[in-house]
C-alpha atoms as a PDB file:
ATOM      1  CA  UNK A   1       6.473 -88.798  41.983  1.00  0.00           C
ATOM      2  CA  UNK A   2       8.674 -86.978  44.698  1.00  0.00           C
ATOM      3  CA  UNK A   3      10.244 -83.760  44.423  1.00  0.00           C
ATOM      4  CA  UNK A   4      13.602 -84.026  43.209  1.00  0.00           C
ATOM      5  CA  UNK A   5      12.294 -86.460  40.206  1.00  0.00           C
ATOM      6  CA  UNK A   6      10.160 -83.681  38.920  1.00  0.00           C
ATOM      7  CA  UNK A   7      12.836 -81.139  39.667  1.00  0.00           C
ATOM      8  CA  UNK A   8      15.238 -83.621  37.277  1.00  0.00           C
ATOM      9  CA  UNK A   9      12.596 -83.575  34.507  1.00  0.00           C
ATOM     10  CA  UNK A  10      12.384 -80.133  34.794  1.00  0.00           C
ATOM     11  CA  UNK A  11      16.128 -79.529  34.293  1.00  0.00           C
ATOM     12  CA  UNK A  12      15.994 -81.876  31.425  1.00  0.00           C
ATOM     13  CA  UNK A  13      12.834 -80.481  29.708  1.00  0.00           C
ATOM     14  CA  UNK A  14      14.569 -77.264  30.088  1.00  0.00           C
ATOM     15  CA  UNK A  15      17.866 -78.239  28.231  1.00  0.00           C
ATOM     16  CA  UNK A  16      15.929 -80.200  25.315  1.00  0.00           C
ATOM     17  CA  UNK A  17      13.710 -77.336  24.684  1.00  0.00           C
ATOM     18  CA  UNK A  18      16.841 -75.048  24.489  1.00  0.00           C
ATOM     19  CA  UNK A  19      18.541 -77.322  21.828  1.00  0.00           C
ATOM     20  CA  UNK A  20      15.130 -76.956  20.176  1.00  0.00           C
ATOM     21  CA  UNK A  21      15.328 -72.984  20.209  1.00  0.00           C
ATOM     22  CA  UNK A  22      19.498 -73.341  19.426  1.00  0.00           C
ATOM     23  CA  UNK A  23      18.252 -75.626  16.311  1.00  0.00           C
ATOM     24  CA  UNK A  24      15.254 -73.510  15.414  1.00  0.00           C
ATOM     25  CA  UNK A  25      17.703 -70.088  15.028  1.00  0.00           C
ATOM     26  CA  UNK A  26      20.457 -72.055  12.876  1.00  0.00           C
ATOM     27  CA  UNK A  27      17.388 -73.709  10.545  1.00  0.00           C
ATOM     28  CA  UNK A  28      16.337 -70.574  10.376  1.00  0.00           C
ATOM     29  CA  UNK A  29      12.805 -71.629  11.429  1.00  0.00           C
ATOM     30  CA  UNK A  30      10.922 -68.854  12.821  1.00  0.00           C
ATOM     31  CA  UNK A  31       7.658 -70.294  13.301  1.00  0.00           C
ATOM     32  CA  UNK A  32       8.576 -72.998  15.375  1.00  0.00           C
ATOM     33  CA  UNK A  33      10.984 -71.036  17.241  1.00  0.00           C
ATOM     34  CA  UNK A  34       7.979 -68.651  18.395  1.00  0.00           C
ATOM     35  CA  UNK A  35       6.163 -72.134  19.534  1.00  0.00           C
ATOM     36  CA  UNK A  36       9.172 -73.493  21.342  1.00  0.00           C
ATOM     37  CA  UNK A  37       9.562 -70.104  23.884  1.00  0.00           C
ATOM     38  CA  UNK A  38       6.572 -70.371  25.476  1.00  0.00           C
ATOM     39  CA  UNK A  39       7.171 -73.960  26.848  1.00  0.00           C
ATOM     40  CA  UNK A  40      10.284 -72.409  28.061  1.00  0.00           C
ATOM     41  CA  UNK A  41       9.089 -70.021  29.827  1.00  0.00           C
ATOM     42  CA  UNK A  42       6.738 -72.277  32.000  1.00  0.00           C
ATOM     43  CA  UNK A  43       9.304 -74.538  32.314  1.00  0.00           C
ATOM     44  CA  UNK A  44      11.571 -72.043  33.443  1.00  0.00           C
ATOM     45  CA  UNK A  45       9.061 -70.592  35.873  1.00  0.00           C
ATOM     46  CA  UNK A  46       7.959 -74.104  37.307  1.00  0.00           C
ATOM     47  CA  UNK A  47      11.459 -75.090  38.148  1.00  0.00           C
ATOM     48  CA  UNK A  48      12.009 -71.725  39.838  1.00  0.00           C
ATOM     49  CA  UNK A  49       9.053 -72.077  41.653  1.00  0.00           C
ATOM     50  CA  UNK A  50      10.301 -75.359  42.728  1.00  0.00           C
ATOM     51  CA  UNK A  51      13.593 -74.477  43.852  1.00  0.00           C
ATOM     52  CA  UNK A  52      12.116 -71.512  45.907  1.00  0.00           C
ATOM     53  CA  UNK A  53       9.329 -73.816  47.814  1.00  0.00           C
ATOM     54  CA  UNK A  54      12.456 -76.607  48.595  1.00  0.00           C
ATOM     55  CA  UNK A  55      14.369 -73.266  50.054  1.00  0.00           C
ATOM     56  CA  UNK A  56      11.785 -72.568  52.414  1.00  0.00           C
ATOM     57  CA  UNK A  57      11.607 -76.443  53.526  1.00  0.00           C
ATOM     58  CA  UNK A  58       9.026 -77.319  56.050  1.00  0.00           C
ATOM     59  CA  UNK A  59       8.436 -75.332  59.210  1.00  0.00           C
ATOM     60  CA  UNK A  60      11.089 -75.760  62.087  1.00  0.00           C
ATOM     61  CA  UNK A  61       9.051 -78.257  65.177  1.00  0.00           C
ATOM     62  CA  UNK A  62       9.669 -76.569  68.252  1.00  0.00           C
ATOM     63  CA  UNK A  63      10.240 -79.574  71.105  1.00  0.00           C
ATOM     64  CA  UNK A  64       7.298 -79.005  74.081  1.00  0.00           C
ATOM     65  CA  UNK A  65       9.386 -78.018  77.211  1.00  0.00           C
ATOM     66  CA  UNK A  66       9.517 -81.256  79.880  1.00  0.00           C
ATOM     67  CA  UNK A  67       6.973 -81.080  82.474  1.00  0.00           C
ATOM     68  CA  UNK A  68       8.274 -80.559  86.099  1.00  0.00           C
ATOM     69  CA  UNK A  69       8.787 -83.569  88.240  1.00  0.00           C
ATOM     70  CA  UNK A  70       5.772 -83.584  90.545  1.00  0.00           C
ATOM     71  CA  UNK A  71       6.326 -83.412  94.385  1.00  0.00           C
ATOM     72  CA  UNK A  72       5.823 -87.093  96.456  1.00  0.00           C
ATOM     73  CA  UNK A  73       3.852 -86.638  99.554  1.00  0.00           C
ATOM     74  CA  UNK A  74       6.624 -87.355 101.350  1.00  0.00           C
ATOM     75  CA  UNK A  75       8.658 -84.160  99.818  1.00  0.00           C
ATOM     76  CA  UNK A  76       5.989 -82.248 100.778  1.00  0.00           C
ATOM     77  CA  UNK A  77       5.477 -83.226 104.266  1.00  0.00           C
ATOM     78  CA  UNK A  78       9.566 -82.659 104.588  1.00  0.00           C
ATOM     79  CA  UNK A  79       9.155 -79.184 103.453  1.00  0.00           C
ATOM     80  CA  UNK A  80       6.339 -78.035 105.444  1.00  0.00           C
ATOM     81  CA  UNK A  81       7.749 -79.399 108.681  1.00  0.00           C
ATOM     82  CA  UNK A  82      10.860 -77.346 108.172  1.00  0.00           C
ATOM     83  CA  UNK A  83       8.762 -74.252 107.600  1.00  0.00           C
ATOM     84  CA  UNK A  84       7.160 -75.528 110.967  1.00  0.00           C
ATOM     85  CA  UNK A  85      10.643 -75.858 112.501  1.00  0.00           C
ATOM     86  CA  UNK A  86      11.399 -72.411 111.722  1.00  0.00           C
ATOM     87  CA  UNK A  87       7.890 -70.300 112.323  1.00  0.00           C
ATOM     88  CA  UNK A  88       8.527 -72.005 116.115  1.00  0.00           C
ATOM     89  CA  UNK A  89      11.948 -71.041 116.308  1.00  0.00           C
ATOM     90  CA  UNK A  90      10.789 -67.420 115.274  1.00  0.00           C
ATOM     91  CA  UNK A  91       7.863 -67.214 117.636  1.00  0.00           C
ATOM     92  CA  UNK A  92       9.541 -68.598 120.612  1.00  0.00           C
ATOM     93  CA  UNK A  93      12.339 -65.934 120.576  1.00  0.00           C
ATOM     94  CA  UNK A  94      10.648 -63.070 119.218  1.00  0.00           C
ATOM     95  CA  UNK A  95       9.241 -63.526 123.061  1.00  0.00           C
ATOM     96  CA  UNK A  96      12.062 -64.816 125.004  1.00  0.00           C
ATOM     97  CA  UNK A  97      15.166 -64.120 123.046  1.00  0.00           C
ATOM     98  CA  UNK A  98      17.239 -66.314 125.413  1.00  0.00           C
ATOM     99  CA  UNK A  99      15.137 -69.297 125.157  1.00  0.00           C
ATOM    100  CA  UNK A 100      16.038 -72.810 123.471  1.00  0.00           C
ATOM    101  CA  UNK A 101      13.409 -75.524 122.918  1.00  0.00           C
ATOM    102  CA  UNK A 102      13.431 -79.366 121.730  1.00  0.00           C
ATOM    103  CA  UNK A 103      10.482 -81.672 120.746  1.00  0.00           C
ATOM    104  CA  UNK A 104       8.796 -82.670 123.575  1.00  0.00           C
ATOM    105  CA  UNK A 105       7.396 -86.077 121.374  1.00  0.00           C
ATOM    106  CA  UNK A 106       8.534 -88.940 119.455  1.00  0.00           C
ATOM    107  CA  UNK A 107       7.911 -89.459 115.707  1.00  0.00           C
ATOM    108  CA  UNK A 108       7.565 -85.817 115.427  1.00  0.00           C
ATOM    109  CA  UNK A 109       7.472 -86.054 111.798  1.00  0.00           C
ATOM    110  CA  UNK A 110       4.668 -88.878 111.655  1.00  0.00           C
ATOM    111  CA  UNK A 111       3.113 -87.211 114.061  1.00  0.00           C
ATOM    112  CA  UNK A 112       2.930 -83.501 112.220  1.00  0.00           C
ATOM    113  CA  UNK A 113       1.501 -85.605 108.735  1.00  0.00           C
ATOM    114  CA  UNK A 114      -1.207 -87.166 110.478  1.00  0.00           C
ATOM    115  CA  UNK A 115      -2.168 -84.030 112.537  1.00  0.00           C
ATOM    116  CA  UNK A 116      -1.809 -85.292 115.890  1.00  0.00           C
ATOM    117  CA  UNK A 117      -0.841 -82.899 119.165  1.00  0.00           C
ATOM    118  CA  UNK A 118       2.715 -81.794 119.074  1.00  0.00           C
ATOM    119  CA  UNK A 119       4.710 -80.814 121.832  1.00  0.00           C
ATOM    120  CA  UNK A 120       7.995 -78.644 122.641  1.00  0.00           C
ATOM    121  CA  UNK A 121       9.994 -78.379 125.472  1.00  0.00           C
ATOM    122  CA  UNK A 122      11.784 -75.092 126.745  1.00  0.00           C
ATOM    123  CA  UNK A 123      13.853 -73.523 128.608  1.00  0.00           C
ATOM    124  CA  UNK A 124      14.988 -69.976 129.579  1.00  0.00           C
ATOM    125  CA  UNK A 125      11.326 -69.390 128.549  1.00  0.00           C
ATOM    126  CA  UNK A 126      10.424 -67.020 131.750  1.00  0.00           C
ATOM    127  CA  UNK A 127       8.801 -69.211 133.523  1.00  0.00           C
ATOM    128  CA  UNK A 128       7.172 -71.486 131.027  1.00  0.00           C
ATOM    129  CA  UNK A 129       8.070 -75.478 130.069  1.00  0.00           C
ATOM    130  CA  UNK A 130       6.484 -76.334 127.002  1.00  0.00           C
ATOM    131  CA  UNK A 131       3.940 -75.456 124.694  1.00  0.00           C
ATOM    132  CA  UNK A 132       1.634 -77.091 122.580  1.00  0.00           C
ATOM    133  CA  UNK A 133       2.034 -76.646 118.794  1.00  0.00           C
ATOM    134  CA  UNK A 134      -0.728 -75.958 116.869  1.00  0.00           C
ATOM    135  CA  UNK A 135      -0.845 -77.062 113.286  1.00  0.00           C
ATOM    136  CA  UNK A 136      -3.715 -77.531 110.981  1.00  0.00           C
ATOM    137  CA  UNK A 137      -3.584 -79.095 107.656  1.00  0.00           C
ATOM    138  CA  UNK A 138       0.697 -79.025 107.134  1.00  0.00           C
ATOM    139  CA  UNK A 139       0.441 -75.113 108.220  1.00  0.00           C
ATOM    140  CA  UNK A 140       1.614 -73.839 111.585  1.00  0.00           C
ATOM    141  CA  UNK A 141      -1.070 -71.819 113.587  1.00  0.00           C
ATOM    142  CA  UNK A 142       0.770 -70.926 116.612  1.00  0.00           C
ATOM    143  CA  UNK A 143       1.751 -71.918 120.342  1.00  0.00           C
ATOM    144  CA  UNK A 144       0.254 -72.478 123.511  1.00  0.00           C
ATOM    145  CA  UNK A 145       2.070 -72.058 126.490  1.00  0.00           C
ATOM    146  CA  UNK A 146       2.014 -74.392 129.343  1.00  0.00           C
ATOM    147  CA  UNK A 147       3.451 -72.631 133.015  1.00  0.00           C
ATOM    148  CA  UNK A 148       5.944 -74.766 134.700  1.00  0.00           C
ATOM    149  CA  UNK A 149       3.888 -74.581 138.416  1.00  0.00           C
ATOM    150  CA  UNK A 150       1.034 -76.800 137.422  1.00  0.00           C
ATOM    151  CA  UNK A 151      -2.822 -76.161 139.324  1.00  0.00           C
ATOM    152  CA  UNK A 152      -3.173 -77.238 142.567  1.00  0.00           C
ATOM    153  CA  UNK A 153      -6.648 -78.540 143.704  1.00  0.00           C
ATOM    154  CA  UNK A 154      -7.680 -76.153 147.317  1.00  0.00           C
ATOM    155  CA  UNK A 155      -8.386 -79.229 148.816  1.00  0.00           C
ATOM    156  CA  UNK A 156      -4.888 -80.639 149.085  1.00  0.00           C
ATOM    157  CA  UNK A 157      -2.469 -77.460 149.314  1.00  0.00           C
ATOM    158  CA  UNK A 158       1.270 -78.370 149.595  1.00  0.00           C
ATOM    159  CA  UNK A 159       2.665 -78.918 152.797  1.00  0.00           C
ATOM    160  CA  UNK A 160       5.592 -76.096 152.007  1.00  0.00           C
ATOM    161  CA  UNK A 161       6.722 -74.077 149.032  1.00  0.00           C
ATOM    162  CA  UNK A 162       9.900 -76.404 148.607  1.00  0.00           C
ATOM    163  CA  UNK A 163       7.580 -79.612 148.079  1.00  0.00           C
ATOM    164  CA  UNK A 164       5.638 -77.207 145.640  1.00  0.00           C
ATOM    165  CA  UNK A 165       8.931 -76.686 143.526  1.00  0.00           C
ATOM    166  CA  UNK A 166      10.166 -79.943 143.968  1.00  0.00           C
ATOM    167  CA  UNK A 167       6.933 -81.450 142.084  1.00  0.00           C
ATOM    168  CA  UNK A 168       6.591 -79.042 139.771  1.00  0.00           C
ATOM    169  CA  UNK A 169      10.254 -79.686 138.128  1.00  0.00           C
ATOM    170  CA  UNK A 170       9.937 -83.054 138.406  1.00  0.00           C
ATOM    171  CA  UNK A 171       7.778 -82.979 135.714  1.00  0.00           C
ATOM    172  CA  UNK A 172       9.905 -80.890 133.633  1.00  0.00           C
ATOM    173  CA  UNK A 173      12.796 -83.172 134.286  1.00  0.00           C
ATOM    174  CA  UNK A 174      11.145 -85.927 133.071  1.00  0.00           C
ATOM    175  CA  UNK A 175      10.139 -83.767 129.636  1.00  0.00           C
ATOM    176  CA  UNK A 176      13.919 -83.199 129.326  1.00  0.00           C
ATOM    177  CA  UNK A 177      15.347 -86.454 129.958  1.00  0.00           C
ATOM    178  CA  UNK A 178      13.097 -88.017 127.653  1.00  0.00           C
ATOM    179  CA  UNK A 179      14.017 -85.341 124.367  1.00  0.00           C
ATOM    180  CA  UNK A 180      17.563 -85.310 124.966  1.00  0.00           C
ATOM    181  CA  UNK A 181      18.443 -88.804 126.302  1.00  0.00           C
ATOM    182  CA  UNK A 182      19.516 -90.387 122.382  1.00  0.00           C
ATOM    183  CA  UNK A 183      21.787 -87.080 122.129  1.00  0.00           C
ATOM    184  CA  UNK A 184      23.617 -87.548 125.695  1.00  0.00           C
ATOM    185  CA  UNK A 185      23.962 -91.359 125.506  1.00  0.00           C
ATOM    186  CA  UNK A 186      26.065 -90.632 121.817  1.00  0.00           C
ATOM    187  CA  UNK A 187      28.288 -87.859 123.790  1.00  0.00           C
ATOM    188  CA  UNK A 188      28.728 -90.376 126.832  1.00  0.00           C
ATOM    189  CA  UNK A 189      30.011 -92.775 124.237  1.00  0.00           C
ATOM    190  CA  UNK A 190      32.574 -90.265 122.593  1.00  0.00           C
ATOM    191  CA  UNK A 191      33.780 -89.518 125.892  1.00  0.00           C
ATOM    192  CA  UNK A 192      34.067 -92.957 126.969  1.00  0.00           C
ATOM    193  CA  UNK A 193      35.889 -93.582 123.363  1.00  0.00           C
ATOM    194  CA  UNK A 194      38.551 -90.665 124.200  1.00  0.00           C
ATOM    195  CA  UNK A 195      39.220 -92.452 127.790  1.00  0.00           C
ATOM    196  CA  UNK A 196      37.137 -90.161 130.070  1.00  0.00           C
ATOM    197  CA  UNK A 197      34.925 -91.234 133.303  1.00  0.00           C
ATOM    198  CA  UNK A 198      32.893 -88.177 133.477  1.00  0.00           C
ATOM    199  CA  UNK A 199      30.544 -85.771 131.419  1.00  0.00           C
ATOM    200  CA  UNK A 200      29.604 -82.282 132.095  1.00  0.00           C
ATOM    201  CA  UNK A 201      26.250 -80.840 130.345  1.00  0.00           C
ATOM    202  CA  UNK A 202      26.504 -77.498 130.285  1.00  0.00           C
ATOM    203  CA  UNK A 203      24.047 -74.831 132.057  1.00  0.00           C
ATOM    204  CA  UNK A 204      23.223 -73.552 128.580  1.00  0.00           C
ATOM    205  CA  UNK A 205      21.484 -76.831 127.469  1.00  0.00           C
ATOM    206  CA  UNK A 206      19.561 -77.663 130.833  1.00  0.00           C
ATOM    207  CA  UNK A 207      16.560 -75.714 131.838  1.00  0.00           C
ATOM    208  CA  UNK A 208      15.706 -73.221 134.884  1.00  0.00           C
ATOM    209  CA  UNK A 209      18.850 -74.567 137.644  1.00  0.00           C
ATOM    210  CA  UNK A 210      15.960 -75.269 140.202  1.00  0.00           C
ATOM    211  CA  UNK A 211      15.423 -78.197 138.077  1.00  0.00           C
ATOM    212  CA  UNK A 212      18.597 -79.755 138.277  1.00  0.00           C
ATOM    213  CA  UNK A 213      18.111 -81.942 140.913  1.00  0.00           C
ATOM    214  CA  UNK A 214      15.185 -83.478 139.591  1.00  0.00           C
ATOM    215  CA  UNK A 215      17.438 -84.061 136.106  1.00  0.00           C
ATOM    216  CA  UNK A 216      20.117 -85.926 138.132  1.00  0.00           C
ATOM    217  CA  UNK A 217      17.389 -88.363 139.650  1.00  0.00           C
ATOM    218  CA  UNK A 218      16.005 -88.838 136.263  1.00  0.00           C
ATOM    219  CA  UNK A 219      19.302 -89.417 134.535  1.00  0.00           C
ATOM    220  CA  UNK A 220      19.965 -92.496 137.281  1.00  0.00           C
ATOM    221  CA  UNK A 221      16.858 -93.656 136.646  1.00  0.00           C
ATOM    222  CA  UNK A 222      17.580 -94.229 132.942  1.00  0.00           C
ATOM    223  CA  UNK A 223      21.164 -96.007 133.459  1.00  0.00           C
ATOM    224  CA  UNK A 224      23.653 -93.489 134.448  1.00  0.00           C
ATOM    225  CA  UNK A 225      25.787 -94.710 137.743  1.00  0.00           C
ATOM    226  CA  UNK A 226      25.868 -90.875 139.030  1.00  0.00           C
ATOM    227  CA  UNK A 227      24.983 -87.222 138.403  1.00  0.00           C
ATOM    228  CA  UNK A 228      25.827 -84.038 140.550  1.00  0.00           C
ATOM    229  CA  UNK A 229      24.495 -80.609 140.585  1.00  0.00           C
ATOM    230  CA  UNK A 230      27.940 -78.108 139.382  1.00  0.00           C
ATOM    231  CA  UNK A 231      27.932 -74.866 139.310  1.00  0.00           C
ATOM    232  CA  UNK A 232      28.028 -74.131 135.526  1.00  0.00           C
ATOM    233  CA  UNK A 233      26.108 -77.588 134.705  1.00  0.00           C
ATOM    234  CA  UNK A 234      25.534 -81.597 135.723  1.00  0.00           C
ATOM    235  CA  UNK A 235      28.116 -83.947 135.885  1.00  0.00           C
ATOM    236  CA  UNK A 236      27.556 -87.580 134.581  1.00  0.00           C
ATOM    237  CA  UNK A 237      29.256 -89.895 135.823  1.00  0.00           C
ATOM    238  CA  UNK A 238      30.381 -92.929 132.782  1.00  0.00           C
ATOM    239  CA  UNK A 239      29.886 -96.577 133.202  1.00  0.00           C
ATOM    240  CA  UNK A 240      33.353 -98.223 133.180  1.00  0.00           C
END
């Protein structure tokens, strides 16, 4: 029997037992009256009791809050490395304020999940062309610089100090070209689109100026027709 069925009965025990007491005072029965006024009473009290549980109604549910997506591998990776991006940027010119650097490897991002050596390249670094990145476990542990004048065995010193230099930037050329040569084939395509023959790159984005010679050789070996040392940068000459 549900609630609101014995809550009916109630109302309706309730209401005979008052025609009852109603009949009772105009019969002029006393006895039975004093019989009938108990059972109203507990009828009375069990339908307020009743009433005031179906008030309270059952406690509220409160929903469980969602669980937080959890982080792919792959999210995590992409944060770390640009925590990695940044704690180089810092170190590099908190030493040489003027200096710029670019990955010095492909798949740099492969490379950094599988901890496997990384490599930057700068420049405007006093003296040094890359450094090796050290990272251990997704964290970043610091630099090591490399000098741009690599060791030369006793046995077989250079003939002169401008076959010294001449070496040594070579291989810093090289280290360039192969970073920034995606970038400077989409700007020789631009300029070819807006109807120009030549490119300049800018002093700011090459390294040391002693180098430049080495860059223009490098840049004809990957495809371009011509490249010339200028005073405030290389020019590239465009394919037609």
């Amino acid at each position: 029997m549900n609630r609101d069925l014995k809550k009916r009965i109630a109302y309706e025990v309730l209401i005979i037992l008052g025609v009852l007491v109603l009949l009772c005072y105009i019969t002029r029965l006393w006895p039975l009256l004093f019989l009938v006024i108990p059972f109203i009473l507990i009828t009375a009290l069990r339908l307020l009791f009743m009433l005031v549980k179906k008030a309270k109604g059952p406690a509220p549910v409160i929903p469980l809050p969602v669980p937080p997506r959890p982080d792919t591998e792959q999210d995590v990776v992409r944060v770390a490395f640009g925590i990695l991006q940044r704690r180089i940027t810092e170190q590099v010119t908190s030493r040489y304020p003027a200096a710029r650097w670019v990955w010095g490897v492909p798949d740099v991002i492969e490379r950094f999940a599988g901890d496997l050596p990384l490599t930057i390249v700068l420049n405007r670094a006093g003296g040094f062309s890359k450094a090796a990145v050290q990272v251990h476990n997704l964290q970043f542990c610091g630099l090591l610089y490399e000098t741009a004048i690599p060791d030369i065995p006793e046995e077989t010193p250079p003939e002169s100090d401008d076959d010294m230099e001449r070496m040594d930037y070579s291989a810093l050329a090289f280290e360039w070209a192969d970073a920034n040569l995606l970038a400077l084939n989409t700007c020789c395509n631009e300029a070819l689109a807006g109807g120009e023959t030549a490119l300049l790159i800018p002093a700011h984005e090459l390294p040391h100026p002693d180098s430049w010679p080495d860059i223009c050789a490098e840049l004809m070996r990957n495809g371009f027709t011509g490249a010339d040392v200028q005073e405030d940068g290389i020019m590239v000459t465009l394919p037609k």
